[in-house]
PDB file of N, CA and C in Angstrom:
ATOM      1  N   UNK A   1     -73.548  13.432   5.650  1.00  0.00           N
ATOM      2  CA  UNK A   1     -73.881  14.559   6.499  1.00  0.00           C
ATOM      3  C   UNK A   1     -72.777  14.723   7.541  1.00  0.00           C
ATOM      4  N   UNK A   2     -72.530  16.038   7.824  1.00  0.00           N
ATOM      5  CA  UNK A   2     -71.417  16.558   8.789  1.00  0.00           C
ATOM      6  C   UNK A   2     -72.498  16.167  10.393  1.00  0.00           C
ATOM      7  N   UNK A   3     -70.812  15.947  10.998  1.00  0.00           N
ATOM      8  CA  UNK A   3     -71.290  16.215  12.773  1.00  0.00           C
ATOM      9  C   UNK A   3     -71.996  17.243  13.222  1.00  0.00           C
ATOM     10  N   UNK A   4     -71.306  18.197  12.416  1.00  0.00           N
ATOM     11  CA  UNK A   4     -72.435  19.785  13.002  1.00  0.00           C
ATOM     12  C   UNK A   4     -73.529  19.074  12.469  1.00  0.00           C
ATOM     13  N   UNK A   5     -73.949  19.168  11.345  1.00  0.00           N
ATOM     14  CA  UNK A   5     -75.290  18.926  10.701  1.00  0.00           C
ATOM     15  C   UNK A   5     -76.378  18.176  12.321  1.00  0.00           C
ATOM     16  N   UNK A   6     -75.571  17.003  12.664  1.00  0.00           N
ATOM     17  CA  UNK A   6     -76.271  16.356  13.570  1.00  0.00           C
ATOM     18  C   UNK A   6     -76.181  17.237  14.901  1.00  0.00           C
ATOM     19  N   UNK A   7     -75.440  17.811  14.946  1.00  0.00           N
ATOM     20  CA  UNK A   7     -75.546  18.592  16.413  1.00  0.00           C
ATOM     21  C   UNK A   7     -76.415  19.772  16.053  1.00  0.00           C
ATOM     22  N   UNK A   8     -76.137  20.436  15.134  1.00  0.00           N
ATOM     23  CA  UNK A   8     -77.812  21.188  14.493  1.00  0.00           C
ATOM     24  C   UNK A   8     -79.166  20.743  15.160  1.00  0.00           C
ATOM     25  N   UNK A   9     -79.194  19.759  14.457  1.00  0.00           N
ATOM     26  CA  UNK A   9     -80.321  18.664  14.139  1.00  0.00           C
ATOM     27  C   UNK A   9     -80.978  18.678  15.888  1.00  0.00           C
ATOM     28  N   UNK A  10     -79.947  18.508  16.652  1.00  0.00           N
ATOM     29  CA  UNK A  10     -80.323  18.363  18.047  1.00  0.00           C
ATOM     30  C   UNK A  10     -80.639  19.561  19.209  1.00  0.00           C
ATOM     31  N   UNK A  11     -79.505  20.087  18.941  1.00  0.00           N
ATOM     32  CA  UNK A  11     -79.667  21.534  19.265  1.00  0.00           C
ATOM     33  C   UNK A  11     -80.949  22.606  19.289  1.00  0.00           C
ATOM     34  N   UNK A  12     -80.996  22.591  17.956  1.00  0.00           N
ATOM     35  CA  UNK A  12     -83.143  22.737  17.634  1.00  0.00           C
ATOM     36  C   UNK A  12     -83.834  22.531  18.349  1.00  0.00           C
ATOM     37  N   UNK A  13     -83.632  20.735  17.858  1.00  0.00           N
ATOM     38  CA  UNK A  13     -84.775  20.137  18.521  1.00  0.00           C
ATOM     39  C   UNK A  13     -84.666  20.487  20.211  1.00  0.00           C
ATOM     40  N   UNK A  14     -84.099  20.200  20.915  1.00  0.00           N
ATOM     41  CA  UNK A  14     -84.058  20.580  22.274  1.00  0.00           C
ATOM     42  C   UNK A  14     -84.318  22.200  22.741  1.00  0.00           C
ATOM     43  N   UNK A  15     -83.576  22.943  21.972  1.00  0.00           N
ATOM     44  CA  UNK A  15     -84.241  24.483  22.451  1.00  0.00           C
ATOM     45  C   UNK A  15     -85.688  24.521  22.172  1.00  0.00           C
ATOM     46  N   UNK A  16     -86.384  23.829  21.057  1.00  0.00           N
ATOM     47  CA  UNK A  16     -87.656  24.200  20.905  1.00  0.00           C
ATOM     48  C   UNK A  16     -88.806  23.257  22.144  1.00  0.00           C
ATOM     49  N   UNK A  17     -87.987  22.149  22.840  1.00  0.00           N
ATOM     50  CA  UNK A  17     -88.004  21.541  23.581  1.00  0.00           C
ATOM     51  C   UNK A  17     -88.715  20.373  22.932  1.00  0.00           C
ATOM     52  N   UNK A  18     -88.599  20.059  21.758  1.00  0.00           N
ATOM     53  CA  UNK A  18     -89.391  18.844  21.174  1.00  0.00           C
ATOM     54  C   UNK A  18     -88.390  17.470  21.665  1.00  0.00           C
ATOM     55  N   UNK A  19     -88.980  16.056  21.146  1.00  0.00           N
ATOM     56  CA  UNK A  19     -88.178  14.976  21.443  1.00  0.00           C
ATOM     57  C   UNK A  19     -87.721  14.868  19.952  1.00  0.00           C
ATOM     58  N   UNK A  20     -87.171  13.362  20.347  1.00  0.00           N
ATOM     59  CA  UNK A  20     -86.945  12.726  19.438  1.00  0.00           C
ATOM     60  C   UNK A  20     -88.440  12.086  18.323  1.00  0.00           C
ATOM     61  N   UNK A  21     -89.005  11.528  19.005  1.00  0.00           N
ATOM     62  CA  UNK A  21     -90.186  11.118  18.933  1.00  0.00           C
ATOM     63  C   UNK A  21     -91.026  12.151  18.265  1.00  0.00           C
ATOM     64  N   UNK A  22     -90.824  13.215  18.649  1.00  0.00           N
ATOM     65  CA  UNK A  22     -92.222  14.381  17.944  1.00  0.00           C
ATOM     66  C   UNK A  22     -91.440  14.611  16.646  1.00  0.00           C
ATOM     67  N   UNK A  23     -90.044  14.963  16.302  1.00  0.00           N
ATOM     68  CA  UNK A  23     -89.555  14.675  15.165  1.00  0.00           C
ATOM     69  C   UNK A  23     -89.998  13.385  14.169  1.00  0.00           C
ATOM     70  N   UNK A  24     -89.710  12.454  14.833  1.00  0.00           N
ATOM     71  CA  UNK A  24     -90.230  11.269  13.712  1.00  0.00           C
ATOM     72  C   UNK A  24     -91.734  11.174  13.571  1.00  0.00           C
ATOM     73  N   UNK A  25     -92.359  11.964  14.246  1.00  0.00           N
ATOM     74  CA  UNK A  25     -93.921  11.772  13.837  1.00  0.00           C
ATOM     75  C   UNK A  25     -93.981  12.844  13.093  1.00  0.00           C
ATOM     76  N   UNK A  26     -93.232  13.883  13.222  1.00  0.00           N
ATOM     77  CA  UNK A  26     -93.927  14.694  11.716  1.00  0.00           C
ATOM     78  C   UNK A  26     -92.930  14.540  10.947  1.00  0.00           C
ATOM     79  N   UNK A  27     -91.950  13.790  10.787  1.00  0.00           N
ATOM     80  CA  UNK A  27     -91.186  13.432   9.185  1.00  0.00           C
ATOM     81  C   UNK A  27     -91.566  12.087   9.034  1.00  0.00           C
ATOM     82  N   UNK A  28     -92.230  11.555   9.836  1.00  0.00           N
ATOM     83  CA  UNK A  28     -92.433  10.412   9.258  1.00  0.00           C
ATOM     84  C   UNK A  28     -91.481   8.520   9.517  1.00  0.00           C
ATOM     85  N   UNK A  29     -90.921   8.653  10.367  1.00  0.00           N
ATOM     86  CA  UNK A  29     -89.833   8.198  10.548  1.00  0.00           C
ATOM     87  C   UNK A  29     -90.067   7.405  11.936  1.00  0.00           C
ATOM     88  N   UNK A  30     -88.931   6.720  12.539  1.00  0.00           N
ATOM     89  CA  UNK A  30     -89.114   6.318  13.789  1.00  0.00           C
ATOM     90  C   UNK A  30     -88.179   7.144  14.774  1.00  0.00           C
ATOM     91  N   UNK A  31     -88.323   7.141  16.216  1.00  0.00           N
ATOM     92  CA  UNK A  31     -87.560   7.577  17.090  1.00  0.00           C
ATOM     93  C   UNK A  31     -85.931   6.898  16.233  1.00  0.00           C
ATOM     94  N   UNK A  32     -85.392   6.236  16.407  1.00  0.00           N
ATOM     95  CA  UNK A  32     -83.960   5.767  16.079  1.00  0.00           C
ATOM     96  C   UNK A  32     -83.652   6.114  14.984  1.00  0.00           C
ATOM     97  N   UNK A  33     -83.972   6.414  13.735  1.00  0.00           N
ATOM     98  CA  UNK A  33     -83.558   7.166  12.795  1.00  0.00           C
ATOM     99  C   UNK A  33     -83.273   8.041  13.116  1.00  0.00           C
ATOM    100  N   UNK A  34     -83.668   8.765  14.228  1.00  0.00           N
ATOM    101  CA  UNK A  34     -83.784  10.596  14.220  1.00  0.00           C
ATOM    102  C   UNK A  34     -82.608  10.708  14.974  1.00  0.00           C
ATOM    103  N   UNK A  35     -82.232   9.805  16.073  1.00  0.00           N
ATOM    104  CA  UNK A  35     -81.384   9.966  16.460  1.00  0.00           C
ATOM    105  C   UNK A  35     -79.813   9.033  15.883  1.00  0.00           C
ATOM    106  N   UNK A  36     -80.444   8.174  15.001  1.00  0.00           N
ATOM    107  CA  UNK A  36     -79.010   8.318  13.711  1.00  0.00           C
ATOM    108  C   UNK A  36     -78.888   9.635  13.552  1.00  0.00           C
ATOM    109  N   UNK A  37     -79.652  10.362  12.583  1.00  0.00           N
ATOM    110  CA  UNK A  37     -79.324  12.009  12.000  1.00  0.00           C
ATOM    111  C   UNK A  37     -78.491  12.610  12.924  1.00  0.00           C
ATOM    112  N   UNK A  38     -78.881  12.575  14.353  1.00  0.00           N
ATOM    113  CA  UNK A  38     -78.507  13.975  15.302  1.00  0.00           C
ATOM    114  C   UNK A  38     -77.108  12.955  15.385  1.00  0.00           C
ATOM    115  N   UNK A  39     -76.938  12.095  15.486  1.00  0.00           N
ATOM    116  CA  UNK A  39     -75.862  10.980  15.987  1.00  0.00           C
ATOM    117  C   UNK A  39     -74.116  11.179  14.511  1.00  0.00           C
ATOM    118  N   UNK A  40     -75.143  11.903  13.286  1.00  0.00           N
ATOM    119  CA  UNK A  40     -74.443  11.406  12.331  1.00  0.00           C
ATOM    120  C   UNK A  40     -74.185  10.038  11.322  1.00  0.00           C
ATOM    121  N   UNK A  41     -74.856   9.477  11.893  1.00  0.00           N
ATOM    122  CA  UNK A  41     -74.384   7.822  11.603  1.00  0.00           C
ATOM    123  C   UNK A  41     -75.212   7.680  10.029  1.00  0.00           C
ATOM    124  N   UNK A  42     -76.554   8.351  10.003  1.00  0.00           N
ATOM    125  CA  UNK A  42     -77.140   8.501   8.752  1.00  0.00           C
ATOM    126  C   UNK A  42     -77.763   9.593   8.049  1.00  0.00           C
ATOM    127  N   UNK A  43     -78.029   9.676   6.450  1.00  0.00           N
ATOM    128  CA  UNK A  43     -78.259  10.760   6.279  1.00  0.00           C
ATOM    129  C   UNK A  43     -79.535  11.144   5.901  1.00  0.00           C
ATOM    130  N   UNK A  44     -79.792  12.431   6.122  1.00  0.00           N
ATOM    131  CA  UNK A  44     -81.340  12.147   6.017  1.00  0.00           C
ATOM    132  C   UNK A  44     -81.678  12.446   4.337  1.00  0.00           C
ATOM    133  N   UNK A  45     -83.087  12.843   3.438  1.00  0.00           N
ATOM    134  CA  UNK A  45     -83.089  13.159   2.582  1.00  0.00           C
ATOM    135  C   UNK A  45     -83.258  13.973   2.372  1.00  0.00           C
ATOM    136  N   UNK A  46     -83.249  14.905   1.286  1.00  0.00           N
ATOM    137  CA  UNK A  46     -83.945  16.641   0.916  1.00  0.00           C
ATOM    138  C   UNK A  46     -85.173  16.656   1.508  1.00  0.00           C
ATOM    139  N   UNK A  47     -86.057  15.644   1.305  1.00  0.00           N
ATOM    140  CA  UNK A  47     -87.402  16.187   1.902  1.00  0.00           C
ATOM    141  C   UNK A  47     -87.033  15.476   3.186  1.00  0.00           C
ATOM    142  N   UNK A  48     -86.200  15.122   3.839  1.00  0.00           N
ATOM    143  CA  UNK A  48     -86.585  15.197   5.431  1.00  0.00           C
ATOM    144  C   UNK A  48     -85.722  16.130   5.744  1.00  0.00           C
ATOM    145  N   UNK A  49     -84.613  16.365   4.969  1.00  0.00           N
ATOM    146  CA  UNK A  49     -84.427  17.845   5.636  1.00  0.00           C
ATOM    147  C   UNK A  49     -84.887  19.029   5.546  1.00  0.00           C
ATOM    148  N   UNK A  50     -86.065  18.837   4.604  1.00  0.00           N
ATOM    149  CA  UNK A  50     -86.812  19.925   4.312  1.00  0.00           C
ATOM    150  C   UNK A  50     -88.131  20.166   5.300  1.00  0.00           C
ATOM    151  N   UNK A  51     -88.423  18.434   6.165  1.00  0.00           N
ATOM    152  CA  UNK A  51     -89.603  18.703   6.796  1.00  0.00           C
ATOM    153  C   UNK A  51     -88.878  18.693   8.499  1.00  0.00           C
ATOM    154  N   UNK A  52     -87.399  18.572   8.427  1.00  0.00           N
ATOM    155  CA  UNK A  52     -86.929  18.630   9.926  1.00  0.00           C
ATOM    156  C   UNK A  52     -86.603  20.464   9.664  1.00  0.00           C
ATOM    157  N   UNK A  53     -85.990  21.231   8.808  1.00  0.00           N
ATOM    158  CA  UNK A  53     -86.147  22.760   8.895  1.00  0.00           C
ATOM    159  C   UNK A  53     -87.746  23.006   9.283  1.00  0.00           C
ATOM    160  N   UNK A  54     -88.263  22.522   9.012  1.00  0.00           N
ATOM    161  CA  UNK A  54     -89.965  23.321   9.149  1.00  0.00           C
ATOM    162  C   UNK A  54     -90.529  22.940  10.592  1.00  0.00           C
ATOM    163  N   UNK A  55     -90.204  21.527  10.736  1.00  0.00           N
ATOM    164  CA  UNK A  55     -90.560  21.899  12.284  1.00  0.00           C
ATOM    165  C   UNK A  55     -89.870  22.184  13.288  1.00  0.00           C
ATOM    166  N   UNK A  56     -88.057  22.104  13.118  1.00  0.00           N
ATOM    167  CA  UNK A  56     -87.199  23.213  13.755  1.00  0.00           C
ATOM    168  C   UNK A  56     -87.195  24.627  13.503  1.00  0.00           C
ATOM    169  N   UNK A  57     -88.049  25.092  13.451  1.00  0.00           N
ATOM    170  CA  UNK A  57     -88.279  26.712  12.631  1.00  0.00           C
ATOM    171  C   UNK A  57     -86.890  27.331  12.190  1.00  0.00           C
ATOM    172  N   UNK A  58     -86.354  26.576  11.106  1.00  0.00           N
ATOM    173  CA  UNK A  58     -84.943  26.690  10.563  1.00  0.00           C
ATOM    174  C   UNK A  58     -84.536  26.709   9.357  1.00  0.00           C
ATOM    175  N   UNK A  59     -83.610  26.900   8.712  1.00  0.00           N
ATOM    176  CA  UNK A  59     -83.811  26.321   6.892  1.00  0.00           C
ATOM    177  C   UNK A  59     -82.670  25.441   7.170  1.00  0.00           C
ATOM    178  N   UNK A  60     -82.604  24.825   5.806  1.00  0.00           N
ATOM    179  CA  UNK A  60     -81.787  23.583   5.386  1.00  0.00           C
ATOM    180  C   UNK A  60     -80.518  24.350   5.545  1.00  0.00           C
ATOM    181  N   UNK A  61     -80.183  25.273   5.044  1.00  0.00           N
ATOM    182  CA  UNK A  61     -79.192  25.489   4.862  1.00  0.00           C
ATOM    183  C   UNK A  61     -78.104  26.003   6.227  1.00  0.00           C
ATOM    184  N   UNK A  62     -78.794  26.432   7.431  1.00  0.00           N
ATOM    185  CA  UNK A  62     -78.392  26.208   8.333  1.00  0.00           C
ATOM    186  C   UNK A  62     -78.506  24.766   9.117  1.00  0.00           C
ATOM    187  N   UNK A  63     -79.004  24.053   9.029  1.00  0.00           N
ATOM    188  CA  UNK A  63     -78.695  22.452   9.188  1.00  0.00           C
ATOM    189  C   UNK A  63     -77.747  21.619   8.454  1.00  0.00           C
ATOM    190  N   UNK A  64     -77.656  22.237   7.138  1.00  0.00           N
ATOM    191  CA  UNK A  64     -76.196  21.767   6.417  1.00  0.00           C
ATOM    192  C   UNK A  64     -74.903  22.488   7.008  1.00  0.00           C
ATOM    193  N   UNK A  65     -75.003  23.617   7.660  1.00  0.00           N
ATOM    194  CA  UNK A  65     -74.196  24.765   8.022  1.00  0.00           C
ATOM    195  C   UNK A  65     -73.567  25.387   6.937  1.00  0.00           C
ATOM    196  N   UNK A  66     -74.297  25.227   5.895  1.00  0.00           N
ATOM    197  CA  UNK A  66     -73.970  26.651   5.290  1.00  0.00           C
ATOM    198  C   UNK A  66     -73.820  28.416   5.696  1.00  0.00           C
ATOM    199  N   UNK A  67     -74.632  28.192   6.695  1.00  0.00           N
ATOM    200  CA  UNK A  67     -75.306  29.549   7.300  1.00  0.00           C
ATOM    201  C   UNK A  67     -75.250  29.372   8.984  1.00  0.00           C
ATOM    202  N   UNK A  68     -74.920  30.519   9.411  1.00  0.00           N
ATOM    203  CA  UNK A  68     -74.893  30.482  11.149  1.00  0.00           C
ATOM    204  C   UNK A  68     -76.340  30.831  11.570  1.00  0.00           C
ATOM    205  N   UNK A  69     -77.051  31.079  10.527  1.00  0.00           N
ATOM    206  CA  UNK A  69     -78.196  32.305  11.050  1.00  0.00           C
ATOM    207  C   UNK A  69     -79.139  30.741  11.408  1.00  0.00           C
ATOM    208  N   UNK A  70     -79.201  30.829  12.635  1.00  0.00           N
ATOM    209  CA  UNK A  70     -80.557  29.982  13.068  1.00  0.00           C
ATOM    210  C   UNK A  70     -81.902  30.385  12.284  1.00  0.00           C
ATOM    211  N   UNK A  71     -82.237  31.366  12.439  1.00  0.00           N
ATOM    212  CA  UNK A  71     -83.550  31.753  11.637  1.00  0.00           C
ATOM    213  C   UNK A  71     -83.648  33.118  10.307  1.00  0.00           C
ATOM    214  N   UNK A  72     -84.586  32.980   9.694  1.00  0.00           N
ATOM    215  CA  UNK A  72     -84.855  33.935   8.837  1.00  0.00           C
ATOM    216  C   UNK A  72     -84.598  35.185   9.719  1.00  0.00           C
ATOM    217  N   UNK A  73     -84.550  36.330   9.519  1.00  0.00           N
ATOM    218  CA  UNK A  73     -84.508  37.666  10.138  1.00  0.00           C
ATOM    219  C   UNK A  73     -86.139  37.936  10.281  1.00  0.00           C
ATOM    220  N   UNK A  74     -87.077  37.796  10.879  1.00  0.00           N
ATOM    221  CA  UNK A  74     -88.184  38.243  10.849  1.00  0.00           C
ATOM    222  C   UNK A  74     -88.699  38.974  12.089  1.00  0.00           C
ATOM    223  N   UNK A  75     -88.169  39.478  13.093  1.00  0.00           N
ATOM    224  CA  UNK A  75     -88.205  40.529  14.065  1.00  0.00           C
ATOM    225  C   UNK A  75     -89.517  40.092  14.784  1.00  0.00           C
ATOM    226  N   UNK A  76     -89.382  38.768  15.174  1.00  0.00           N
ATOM    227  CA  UNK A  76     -90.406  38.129  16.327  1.00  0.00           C
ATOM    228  C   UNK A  76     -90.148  38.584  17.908  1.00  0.00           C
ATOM    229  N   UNK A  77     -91.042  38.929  17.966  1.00  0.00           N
ATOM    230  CA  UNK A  77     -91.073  38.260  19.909  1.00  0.00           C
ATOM    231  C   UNK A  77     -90.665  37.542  20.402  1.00  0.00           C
ATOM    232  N   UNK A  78     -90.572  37.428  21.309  1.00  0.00           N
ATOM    233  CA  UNK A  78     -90.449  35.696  21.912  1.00  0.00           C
ATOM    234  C   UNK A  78     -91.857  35.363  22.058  1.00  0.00           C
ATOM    235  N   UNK A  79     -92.259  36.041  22.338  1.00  0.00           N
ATOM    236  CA  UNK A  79     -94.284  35.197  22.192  1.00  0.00           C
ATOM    237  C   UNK A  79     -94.309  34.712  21.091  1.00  0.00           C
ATOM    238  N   UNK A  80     -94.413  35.742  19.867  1.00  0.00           N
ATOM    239  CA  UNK A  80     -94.583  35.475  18.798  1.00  0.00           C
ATOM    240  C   UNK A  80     -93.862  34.486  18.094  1.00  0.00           C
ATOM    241  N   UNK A  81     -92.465  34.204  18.443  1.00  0.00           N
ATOM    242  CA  UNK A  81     -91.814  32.942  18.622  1.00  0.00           C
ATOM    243  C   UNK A  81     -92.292  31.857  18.682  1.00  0.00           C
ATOM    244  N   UNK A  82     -92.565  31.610  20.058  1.00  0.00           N
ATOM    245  CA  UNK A  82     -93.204  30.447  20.834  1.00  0.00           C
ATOM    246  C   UNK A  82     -94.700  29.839  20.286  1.00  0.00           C
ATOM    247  N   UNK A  83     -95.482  31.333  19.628  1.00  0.00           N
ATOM    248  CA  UNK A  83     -97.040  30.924  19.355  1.00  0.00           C
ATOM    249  C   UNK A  83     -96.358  30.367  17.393  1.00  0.00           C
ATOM    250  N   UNK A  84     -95.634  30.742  17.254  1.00  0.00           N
ATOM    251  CA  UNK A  84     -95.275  30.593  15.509  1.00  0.00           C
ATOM    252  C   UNK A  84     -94.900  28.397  16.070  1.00  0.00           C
ATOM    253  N   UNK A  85     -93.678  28.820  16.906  1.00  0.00           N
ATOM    254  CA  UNK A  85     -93.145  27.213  16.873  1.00  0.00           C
ATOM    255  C   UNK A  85     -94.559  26.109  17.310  1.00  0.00           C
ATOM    256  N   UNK A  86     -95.502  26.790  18.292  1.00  0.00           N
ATOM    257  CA  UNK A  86     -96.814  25.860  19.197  1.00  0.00           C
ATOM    258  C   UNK A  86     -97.444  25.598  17.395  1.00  0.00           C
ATOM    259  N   UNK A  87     -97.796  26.318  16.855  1.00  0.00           N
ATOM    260  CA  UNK A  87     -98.963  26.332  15.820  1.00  0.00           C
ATOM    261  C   UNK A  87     -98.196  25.261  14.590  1.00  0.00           C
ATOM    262  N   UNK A  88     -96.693  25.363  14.386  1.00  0.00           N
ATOM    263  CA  UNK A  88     -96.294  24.642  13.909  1.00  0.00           C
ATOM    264  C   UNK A  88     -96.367  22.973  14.053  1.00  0.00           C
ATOM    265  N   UNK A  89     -95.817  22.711  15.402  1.00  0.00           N
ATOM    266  CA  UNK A  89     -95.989  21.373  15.854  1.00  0.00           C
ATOM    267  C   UNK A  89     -97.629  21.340  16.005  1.00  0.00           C
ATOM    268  N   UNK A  90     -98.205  21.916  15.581  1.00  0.00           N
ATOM    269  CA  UNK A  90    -100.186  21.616  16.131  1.00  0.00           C
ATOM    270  C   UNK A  90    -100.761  21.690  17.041  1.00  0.00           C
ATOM    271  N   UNK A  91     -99.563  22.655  18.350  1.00  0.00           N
ATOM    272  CA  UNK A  91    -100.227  21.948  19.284  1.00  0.00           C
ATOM    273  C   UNK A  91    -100.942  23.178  20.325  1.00  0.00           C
ATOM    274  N   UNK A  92    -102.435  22.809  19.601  1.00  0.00           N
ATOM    275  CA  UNK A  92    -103.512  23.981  19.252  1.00  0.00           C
ATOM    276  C   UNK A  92    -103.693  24.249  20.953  1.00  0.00           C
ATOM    277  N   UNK A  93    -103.678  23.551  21.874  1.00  0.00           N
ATOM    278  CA  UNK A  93    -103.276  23.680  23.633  1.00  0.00           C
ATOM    279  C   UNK A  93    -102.525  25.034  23.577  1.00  0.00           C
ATOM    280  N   UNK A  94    -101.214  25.017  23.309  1.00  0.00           N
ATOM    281  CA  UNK A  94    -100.464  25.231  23.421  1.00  0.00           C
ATOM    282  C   UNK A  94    -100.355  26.648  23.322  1.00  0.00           C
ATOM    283  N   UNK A  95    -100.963  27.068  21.831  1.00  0.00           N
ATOM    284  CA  UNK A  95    -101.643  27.946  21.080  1.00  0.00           C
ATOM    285  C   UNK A  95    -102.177  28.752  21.700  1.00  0.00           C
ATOM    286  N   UNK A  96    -103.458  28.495  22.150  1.00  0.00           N
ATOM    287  CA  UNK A  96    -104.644  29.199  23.211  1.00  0.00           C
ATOM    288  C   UNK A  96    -103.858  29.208  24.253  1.00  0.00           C
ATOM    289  N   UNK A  97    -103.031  28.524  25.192  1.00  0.00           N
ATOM    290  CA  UNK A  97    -102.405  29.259  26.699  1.00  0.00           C
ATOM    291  C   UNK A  97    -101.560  29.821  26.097  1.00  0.00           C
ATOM    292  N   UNK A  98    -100.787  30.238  25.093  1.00  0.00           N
ATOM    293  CA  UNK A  98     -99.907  31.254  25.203  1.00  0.00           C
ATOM    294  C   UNK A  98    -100.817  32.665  24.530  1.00  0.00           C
ATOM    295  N   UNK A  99    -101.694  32.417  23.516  1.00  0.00           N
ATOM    296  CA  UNK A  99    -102.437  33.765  23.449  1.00  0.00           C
ATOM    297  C   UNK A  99    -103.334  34.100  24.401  1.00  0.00           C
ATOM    298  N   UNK A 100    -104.118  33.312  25.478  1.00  0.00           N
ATOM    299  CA  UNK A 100    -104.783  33.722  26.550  1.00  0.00           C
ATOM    300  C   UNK A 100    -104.061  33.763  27.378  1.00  0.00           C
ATOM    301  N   UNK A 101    -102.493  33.937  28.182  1.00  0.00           N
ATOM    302  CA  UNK A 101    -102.201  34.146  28.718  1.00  0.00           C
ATOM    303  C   UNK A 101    -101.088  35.682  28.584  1.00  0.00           C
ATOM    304  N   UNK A 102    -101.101  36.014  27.537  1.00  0.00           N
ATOM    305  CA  UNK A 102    -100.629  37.307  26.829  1.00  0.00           C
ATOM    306  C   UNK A 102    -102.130  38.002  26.752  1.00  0.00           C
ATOM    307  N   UNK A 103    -102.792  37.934  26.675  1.00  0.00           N
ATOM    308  CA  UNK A 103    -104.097  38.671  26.425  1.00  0.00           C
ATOM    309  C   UNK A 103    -103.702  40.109  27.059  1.00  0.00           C
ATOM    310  N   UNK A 104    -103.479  40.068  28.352  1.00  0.00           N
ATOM    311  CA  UNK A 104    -103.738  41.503  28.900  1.00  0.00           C
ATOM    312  C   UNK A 104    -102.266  42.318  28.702  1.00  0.00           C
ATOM    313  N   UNK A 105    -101.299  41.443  28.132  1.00  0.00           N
ATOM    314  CA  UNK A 105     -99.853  42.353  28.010  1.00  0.00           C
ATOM    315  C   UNK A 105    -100.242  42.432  26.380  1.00  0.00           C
ATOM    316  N   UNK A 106    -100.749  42.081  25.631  1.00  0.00           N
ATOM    317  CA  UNK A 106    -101.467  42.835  24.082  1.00  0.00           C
ATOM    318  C   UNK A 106    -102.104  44.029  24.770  1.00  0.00           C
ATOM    319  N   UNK A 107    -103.280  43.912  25.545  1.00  0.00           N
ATOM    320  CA  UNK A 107    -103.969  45.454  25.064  1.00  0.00           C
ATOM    321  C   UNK A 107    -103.099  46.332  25.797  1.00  0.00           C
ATOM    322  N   UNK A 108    -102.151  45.768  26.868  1.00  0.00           N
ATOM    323  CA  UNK A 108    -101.636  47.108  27.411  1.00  0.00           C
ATOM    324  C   UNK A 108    -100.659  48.136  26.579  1.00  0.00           C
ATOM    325  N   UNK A 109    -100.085  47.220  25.430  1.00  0.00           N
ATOM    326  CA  UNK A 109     -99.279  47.965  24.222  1.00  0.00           C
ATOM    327  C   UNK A 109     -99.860  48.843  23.339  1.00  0.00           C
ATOM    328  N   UNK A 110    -100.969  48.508  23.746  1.00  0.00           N
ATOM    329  CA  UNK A 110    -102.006  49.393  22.370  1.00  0.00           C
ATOM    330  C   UNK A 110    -102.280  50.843  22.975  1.00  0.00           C
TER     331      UNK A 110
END
């Protein structure tokens, strides 16, 4: 795996504001592996780079840097952003204060 790959890897993770730690609990892994990956030092596998794109809301192929495009083109919000990345990591908290706290800027669009 390339240096970008690992500066990818980190980059993500920190804008989405996750740790190290919330990475290795949903691939499965420990904190120090994860930061081998972001480090370079090791490589990960198809399916962990398949389950580090999914909870960096990213594809593989921009983590390999094939591609500059951080994300699919799908013409989100930034709410809709934020409630897509909360629901991803599970974190159903997270979920409910960002749709109950948008509540009244929804109906005012309507």
């Amino acid at each position: 795996m390339s240096d970008k790959t690992g500066a990818r890897l980190k980059a993500r993770r920190l804008a989405l504001g996750l740790t190290q730690d919330d990475i290795a609990v949903y691939i499965g892994t420990s904190q120090k592996q994860v930061s081998r990956y972001e480090l370079g030092l090791n490589d990960p596998t198809g399916d962990v780079l398949l389950k580090m794109s999914e909870i960096l809301n990213t594809s593989v192929d921009y983590l390999l840097g094939k591609t500059d495009k951080e994300m699919a083109a799908l013409d989100l919000s930034d709410i809709e952003s934020h409630l897509v990345d909360a629901f991803r990591r599970g974190d159903v908290a997270m979920v409910i204060d960002i749709l109950s706290s948008n509540r009244g800027s929804a109906t005012a669009r309507r």
